[in-house]
C-alpha atoms as a PDB file:
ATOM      1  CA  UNK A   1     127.566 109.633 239.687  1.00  0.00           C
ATOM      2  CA  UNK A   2     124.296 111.345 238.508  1.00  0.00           C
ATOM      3  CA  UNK A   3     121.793 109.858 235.572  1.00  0.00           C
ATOM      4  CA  UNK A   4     119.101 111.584 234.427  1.00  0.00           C
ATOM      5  CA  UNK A   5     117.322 112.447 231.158  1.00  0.00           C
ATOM      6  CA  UNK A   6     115.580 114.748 229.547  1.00  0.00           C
ATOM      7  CA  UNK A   7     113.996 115.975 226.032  1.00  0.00           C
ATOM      8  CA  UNK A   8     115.069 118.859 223.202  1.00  0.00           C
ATOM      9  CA  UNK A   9     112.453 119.942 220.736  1.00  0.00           C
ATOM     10  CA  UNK A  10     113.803 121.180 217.263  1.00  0.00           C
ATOM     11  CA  UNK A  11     111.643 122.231 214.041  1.00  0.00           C
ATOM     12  CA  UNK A  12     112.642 119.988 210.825  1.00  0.00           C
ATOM     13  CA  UNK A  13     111.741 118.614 207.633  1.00  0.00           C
ATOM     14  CA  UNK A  14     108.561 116.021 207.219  1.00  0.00           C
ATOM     15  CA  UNK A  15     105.823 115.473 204.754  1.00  0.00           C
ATOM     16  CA  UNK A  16     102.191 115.007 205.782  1.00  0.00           C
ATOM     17  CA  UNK A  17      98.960 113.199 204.633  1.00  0.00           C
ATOM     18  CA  UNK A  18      97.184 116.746 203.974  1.00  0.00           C
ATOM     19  CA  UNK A  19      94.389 114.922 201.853  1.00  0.00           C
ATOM     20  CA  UNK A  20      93.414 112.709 204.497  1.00  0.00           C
ATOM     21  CA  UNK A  21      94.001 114.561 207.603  1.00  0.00           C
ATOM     22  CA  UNK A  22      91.319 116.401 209.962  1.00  0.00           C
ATOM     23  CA  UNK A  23      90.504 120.224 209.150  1.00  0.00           C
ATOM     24  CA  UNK A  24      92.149 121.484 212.697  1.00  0.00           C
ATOM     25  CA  UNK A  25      95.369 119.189 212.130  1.00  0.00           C
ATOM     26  CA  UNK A  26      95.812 119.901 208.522  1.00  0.00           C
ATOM     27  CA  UNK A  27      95.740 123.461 209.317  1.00  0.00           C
ATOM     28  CA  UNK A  28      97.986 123.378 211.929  1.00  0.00           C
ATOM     29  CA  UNK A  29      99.994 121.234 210.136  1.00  0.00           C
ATOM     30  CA  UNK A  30     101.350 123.844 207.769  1.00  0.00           C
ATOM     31  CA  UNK A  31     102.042 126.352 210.294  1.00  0.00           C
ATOM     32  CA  UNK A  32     104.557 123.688 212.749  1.00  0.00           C
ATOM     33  CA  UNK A  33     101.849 121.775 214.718  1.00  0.00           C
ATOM     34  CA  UNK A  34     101.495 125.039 216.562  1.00  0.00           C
ATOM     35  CA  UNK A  35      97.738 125.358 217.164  1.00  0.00           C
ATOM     36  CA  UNK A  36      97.171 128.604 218.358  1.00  0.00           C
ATOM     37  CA  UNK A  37      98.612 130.458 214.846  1.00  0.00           C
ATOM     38  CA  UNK A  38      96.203 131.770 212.443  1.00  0.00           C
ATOM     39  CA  UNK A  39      95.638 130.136 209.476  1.00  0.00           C
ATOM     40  CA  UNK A  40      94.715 132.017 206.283  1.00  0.00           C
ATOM     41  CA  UNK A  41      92.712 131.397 203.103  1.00  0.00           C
ATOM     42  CA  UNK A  42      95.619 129.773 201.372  1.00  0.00           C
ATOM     43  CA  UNK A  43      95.832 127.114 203.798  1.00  0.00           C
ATOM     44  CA  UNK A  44      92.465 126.559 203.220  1.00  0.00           C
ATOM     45  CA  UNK A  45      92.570 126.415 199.617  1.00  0.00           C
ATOM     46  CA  UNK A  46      95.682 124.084 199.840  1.00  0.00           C
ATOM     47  CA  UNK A  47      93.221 121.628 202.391  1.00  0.00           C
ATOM     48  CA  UNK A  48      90.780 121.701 200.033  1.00  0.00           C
ATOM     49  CA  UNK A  49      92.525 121.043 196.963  1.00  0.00           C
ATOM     50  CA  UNK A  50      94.095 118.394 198.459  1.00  0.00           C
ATOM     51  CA  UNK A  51      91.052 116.360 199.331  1.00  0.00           C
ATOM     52  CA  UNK A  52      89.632 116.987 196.324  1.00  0.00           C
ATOM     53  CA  UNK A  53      92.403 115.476 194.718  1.00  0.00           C
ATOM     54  CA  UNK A  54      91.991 112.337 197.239  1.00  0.00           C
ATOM     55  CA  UNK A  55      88.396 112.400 196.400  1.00  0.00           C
ATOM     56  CA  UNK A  56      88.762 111.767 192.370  1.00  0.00           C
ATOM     57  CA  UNK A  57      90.894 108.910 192.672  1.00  0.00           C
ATOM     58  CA  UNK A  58      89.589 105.239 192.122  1.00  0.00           C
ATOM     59  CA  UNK A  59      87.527 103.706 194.491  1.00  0.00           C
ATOM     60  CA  UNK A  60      89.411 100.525 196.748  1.00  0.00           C
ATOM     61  CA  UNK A  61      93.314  99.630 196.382  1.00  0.00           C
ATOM     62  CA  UNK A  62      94.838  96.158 195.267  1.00  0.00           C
ATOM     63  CA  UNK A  63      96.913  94.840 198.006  1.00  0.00           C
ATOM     64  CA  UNK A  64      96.740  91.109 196.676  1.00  0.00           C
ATOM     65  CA  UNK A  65     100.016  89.167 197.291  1.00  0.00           C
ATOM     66  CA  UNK A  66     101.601  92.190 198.868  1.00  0.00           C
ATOM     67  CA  UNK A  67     102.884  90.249 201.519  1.00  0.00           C
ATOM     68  CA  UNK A  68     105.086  86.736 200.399  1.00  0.00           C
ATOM     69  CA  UNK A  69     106.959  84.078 202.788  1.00  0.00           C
ATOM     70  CA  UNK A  70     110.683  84.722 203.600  1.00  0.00           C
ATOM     71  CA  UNK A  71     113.089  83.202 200.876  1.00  0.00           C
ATOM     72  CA  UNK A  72     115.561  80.613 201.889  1.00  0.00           C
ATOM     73  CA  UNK A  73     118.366  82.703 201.607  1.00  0.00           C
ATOM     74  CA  UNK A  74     116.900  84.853 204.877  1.00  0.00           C
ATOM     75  CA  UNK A  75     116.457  81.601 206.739  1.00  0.00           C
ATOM     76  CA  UNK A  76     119.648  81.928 208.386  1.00  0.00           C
ATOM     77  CA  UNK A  77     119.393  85.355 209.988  1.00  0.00           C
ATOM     78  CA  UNK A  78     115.632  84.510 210.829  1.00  0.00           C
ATOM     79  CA  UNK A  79     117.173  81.779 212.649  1.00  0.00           C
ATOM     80  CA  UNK A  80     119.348  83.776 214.414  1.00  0.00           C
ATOM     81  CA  UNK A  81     116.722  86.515 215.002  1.00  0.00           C
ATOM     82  CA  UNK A  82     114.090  84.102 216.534  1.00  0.00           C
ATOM     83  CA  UNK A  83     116.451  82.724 219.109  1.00  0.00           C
ATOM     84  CA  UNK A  84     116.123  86.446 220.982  1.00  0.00           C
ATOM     85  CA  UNK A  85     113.411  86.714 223.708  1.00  0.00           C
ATOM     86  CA  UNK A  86     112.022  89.739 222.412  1.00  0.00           C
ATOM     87  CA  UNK A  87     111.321  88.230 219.148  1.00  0.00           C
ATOM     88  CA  UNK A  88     110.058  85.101 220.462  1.00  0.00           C
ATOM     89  CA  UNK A  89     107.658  86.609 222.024  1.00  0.00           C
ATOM     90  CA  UNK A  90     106.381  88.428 219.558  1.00  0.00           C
ATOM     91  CA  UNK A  91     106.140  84.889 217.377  1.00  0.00           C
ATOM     92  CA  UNK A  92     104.454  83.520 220.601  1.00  0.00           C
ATOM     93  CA  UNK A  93     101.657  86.319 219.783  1.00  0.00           C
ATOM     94  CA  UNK A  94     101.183  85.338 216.335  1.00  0.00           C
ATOM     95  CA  UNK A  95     103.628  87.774 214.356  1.00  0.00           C
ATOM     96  CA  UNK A  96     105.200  85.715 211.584  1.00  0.00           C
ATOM     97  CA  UNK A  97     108.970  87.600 209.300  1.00  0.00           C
ATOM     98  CA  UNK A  98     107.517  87.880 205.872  1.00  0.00           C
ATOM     99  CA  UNK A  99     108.305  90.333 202.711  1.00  0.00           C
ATOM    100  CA  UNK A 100     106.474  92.861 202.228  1.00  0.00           C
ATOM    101  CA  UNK A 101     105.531  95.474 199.435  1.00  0.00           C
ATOM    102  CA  UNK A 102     105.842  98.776 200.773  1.00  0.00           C
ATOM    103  CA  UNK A 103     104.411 100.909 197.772  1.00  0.00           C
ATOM    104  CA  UNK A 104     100.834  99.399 198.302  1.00  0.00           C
ATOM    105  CA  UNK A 105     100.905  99.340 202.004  1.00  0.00           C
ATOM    106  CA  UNK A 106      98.221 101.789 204.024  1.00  0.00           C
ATOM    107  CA  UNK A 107      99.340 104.274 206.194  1.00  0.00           C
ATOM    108  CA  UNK A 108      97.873 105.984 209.559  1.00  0.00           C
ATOM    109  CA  UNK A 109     100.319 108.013 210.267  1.00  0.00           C
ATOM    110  CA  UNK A 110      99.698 111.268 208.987  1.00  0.00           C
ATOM    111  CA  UNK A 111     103.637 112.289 209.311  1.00  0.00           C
ATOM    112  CA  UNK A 112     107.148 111.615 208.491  1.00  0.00           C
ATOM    113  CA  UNK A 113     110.370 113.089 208.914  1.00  0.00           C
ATOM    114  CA  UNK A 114     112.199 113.351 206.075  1.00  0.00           C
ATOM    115  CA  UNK A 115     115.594 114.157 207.505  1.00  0.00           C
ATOM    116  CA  UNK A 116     115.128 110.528 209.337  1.00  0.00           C
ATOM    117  CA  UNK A 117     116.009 108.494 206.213  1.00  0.00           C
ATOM    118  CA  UNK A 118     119.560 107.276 208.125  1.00  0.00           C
ATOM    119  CA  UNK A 119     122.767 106.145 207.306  1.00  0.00           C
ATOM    120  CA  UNK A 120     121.585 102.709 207.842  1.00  0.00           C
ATOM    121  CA  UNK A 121     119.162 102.598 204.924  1.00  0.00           C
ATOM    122  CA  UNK A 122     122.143 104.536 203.066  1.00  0.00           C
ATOM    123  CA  UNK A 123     124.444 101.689 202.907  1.00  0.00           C
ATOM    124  CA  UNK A 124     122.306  98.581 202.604  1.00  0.00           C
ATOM    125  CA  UNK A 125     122.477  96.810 199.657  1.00  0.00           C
ATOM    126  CA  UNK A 126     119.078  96.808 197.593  1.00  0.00           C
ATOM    127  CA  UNK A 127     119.819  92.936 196.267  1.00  0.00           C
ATOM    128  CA  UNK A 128     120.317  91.322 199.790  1.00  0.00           C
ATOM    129  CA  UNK A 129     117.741  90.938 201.562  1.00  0.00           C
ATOM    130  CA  UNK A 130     120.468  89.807 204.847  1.00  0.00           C
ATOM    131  CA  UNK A 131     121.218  93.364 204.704  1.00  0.00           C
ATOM    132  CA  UNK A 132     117.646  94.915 204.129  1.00  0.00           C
ATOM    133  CA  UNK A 133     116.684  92.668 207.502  1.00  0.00           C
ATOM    134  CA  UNK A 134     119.180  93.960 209.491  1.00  0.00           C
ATOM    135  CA  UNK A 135     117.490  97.419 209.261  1.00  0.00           C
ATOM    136  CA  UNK A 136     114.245  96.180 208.751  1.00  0.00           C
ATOM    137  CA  UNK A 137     114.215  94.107 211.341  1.00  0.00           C
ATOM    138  CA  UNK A 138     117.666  94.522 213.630  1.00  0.00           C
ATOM    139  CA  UNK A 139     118.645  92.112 215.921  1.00  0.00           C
ATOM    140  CA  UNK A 140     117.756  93.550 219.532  1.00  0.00           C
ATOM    141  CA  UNK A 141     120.415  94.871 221.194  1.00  0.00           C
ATOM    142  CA  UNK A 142     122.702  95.920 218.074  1.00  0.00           C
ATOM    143  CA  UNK A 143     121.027  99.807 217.535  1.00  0.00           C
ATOM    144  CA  UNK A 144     122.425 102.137 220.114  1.00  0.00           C
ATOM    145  CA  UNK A 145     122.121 105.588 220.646  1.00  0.00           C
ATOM    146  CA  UNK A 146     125.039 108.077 219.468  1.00  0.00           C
ATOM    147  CA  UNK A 147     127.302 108.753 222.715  1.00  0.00           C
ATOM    148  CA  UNK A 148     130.245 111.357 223.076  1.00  0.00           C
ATOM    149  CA  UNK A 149     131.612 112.827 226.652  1.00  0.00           C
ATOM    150  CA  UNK A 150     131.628 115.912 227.659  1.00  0.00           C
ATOM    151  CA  UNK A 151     135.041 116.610 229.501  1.00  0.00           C
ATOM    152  CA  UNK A 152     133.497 119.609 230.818  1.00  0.00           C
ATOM    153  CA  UNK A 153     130.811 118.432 232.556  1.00  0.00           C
ATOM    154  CA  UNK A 154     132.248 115.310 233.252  1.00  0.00           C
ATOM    155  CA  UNK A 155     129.289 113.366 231.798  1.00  0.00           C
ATOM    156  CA  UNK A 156     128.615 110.892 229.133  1.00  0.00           C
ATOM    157  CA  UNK A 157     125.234 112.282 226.595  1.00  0.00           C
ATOM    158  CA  UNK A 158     123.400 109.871 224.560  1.00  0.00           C
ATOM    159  CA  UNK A 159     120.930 111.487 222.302  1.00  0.00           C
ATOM    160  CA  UNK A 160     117.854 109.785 220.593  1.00  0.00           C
ATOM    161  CA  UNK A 161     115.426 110.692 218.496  1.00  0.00           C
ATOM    162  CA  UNK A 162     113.558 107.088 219.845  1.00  0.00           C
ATOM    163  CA  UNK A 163     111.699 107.922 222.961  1.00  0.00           C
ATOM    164  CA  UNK A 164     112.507 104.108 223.941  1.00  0.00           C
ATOM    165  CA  UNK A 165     115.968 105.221 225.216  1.00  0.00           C
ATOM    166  CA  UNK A 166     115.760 104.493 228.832  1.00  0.00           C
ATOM    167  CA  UNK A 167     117.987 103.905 231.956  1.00  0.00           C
ATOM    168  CA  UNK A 168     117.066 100.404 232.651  1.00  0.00           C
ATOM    169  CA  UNK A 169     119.674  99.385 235.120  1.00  0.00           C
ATOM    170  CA  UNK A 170     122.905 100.027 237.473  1.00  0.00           C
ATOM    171  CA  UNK A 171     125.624  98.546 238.005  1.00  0.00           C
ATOM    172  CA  UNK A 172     129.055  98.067 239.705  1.00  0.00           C
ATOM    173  CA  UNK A 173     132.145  96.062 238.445  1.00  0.00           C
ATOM    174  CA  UNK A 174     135.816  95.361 239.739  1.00  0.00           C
ATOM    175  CA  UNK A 175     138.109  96.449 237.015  1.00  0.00           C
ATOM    176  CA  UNK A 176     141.725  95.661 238.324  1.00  0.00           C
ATOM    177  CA  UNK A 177     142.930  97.686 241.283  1.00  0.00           C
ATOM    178  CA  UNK A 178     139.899 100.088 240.538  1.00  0.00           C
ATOM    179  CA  UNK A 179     136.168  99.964 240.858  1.00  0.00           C
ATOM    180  CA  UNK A 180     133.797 100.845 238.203  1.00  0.00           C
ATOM    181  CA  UNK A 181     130.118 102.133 238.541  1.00  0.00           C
ATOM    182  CA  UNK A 182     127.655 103.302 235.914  1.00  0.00           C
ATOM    183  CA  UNK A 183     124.232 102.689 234.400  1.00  0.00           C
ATOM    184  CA  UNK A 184     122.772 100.072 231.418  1.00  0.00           C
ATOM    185  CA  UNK A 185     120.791 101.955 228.790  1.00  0.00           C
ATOM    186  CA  UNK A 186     118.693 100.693 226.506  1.00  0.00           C
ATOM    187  CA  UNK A 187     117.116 101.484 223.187  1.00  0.00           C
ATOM    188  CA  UNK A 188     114.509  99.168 222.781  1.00  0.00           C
ATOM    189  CA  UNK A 189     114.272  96.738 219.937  1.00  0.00           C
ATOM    190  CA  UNK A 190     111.676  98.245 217.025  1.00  0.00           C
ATOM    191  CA  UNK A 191     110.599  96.027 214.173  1.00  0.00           C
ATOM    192  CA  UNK A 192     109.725  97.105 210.735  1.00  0.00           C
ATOM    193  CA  UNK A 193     105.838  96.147 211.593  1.00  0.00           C
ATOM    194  CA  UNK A 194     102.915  95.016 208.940  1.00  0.00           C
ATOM    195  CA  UNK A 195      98.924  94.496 210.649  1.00  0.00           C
ATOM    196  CA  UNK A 196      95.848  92.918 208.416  1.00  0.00           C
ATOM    197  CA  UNK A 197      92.858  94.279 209.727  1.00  0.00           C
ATOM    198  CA  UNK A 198      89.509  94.334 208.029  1.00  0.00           C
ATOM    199  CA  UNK A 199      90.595  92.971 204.939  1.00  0.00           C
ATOM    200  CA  UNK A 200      93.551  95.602 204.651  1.00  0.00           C
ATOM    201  CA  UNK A 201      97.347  95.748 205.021  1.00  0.00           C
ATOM    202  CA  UNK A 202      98.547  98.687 207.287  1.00  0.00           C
ATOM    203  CA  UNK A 203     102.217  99.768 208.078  1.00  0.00           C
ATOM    204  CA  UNK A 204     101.945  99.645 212.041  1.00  0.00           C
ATOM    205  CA  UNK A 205     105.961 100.437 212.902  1.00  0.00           C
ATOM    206  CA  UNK A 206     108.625 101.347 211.202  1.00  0.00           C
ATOM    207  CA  UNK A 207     107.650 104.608 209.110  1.00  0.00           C
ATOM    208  CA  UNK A 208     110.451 106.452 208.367  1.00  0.00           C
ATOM    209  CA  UNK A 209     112.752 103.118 207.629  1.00  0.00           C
ATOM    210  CA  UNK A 210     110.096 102.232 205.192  1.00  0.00           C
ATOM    211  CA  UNK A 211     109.536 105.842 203.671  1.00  0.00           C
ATOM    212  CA  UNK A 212     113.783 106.437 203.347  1.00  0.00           C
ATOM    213  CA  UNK A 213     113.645 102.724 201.968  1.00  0.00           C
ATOM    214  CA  UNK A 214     111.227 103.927 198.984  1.00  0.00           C
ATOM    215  CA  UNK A 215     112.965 106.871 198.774  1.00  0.00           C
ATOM    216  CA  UNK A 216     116.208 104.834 197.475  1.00  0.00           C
ATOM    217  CA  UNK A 217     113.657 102.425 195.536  1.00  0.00           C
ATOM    218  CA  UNK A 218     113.536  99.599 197.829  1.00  0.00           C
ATOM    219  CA  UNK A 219     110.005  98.409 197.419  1.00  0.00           C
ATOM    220  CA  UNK A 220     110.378  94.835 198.703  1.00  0.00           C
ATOM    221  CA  UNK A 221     111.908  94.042 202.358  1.00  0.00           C
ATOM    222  CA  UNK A 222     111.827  91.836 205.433  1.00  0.00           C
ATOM    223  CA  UNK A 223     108.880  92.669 208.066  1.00  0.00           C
ATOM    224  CA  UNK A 224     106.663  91.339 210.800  1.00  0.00           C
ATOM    225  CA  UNK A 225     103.505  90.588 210.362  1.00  0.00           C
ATOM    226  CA  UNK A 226     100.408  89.976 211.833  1.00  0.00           C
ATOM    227  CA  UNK A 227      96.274  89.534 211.384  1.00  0.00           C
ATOM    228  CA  UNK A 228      94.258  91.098 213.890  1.00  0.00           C
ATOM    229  CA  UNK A 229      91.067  88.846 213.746  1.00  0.00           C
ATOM    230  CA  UNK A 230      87.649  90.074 213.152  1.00  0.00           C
ATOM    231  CA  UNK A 231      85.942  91.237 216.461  1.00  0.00           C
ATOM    232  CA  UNK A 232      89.171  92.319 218.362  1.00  0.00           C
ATOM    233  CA  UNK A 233      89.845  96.041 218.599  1.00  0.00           C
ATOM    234  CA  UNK A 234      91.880  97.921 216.551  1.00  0.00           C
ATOM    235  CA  UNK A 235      94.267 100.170 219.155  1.00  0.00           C
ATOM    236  CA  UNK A 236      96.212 102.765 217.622  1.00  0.00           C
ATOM    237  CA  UNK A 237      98.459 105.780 219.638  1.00  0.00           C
ATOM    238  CA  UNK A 238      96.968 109.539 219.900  1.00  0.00           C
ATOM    239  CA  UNK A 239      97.698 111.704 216.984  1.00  0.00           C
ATOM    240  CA  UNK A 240      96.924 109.040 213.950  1.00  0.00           C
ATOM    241  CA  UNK A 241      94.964 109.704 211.254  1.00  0.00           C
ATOM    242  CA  UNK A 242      91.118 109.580 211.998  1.00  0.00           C
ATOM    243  CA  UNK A 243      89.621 106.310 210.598  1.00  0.00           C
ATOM    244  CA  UNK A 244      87.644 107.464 208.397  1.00  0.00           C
ATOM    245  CA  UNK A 245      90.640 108.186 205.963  1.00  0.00           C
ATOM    246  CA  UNK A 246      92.100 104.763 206.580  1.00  0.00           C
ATOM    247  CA  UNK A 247      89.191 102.775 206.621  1.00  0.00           C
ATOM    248  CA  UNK A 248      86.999 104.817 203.697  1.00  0.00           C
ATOM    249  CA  UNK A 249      87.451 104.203 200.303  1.00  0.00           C
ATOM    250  CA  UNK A 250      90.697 105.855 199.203  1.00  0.00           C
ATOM    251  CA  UNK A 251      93.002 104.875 201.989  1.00  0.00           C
ATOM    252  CA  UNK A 252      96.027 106.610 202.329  1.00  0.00           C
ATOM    253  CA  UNK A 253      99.118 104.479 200.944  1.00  0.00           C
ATOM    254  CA  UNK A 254     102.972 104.749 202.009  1.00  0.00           C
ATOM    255  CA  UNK A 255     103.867 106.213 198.460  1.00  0.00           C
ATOM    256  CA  UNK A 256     101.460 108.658 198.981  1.00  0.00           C
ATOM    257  CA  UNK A 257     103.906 110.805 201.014  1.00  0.00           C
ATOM    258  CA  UNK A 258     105.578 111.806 197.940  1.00  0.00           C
ATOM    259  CA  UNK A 259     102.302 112.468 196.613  1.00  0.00           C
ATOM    260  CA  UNK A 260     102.732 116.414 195.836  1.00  0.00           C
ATOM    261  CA  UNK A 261      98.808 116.682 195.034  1.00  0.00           C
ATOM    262  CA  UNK A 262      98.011 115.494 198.390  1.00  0.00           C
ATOM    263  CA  UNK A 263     100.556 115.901 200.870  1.00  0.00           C
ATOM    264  CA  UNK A 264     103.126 118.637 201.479  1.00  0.00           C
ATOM    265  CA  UNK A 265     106.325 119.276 202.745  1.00  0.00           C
ATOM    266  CA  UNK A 266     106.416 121.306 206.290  1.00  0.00           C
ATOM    267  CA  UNK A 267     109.043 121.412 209.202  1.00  0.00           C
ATOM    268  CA  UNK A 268     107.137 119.746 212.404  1.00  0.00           C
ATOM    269  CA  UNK A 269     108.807 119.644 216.387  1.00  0.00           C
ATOM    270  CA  UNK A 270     111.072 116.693 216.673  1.00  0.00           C
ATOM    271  CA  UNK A 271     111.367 115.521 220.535  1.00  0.00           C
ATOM    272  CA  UNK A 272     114.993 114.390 221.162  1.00  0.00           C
ATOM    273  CA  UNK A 273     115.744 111.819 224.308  1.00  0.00           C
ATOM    274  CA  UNK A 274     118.564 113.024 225.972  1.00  0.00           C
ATOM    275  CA  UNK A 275     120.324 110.788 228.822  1.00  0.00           C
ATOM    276  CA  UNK A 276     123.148 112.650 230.402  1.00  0.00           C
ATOM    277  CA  UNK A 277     125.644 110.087 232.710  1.00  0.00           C
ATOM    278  CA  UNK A 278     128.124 112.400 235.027  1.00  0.00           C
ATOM    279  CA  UNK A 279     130.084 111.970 237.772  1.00  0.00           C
ATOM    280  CA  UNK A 280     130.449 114.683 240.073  1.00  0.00           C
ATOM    281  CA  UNK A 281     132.691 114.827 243.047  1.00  0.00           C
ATOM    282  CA  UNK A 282     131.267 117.297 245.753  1.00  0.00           C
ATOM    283  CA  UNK A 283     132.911 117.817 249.641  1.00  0.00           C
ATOM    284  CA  UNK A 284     130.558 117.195 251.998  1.00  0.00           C
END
């Protein structure tokens, strides 16, 4: 039996920050990500238009009560959630399940996929907050990867779209007169995720949940939160926007991807995870 993984790349629809991005990313930006395509005048124009847009608004954003304390009828499946070890871990660290507003949250990431607004979000329903958690913040272990086999190759494929999907394990199990053998997977367990740093609210996980949540209206749902105290650094992954934008006076907010004066649609590389499981019988 053979496991091993590997990644896809595939062009499709997402929306991004134009207004608040740097000159070499916004340019490439609207040609795919691909850097080494040259840009024209109207790409330009479009850049420029765009932050000049971002420039007239009003100065500061109101973000007061934007985040409130979990109601008592989402005590139950808080309960439930903070007997896992992943989450109590992050509650060890200081992360506390609140509600959040997501129109006046800020946003770093320049980028979403618009094609990413699941099924899940699809079928929650808007006036239970139970069922806003349970995509908001799932319980870990409960979101797997789609799976189908391959009677060709004699393989199991799980595809992902999350680069968390990972072989973590092997195993081998009577079953009856036979003998079974195969690896654990695993998806990881990601959490809708709010940060307070320097006086602001920032979405830090969670993007395309909370844009295909807006999308269907959803302002208010179940998150984790957390202050990062004055004095500690403020880590984020490559590729964000710089912090100028997010830190300057007209930070970039969640609703703002929908903004057609200053972001625009374009069709960006998705990297798929692809784990493919086969057995192969060989004479030796």
């Amino acid at each position: 039996m053979n496991g091993s993984a590997e990644t896809n790349i595939t062009l499709e629809p997402a929306r991004v920050l134009l207004g608040w991005m740097d000159t070499e990313d916004a340019l490439h930006a609207q040609h795919g990500g691909v850097a080494d395509v040259e840009t024209s005048e109207a790409d330009r124009e479009r850049l420029r238009i765009a932050r000049e847009r971002v420039a007239a608004r009003r100065v500061g954003i109101d973000q007061r009560n934007l985040i409130t304390p979990v109601p008592g009828t989402l005590v139950p499946y808080m309960n439930d959630l903070r007997r896992h070890p992943v989450t109590e871990k992050l509650l060890a660290e200081g992360w506390a399940p609140s509600v959040v507003d997501l129109r006046r949250l800020c946003a770093f990431q320049p980028r979403v996929f618009t094609h990413q607004a699941d099924q899940r979000i699809s079928t929650v329903d808007p006036g239970d907050l139970a069922s806003l958690a349970a995509v908001s913040l799932p319980m870990p272990g409960t979101t797997t990867a789609p799976a189908c086999f391959d009677p060709a190759r004699n393989a199991w494929i799980m595809t992902s779209s999350d680069p968390n999907l990972r072989v973590t394990g092997n195993f081998r199990q009577p079953m009856g007169t036979q003998v079974g053998f195969g690896f654990a997977l695993s998806l990881g367990s990601s959490f809708l995720s709010v940060i307070q740093h320097a006086g602001r609210y920032f979405l830090a996980d969670g993007y395309h949940r909370a844009v295909a949540f807006l999308q269907r209206g959803i302002t208010h749902v179940p998150a984790m939160t957390h202050t990062i105290p004055d004095g500690e650094p403020f880590q984020l992954p490559s590729g964000m926007l710089p912090p100028t934008a997010y830190h300057g006076d007209r930070p970039p907010q969640l609703t703002d991807f929908f903004a057609a004066d200053v972001s625009i649609a374009v069709h960006l590389p998705v990297f798929r995870r692809i784990i493919i499981i086969q057995a192969l019988e060989v004479m030796a």
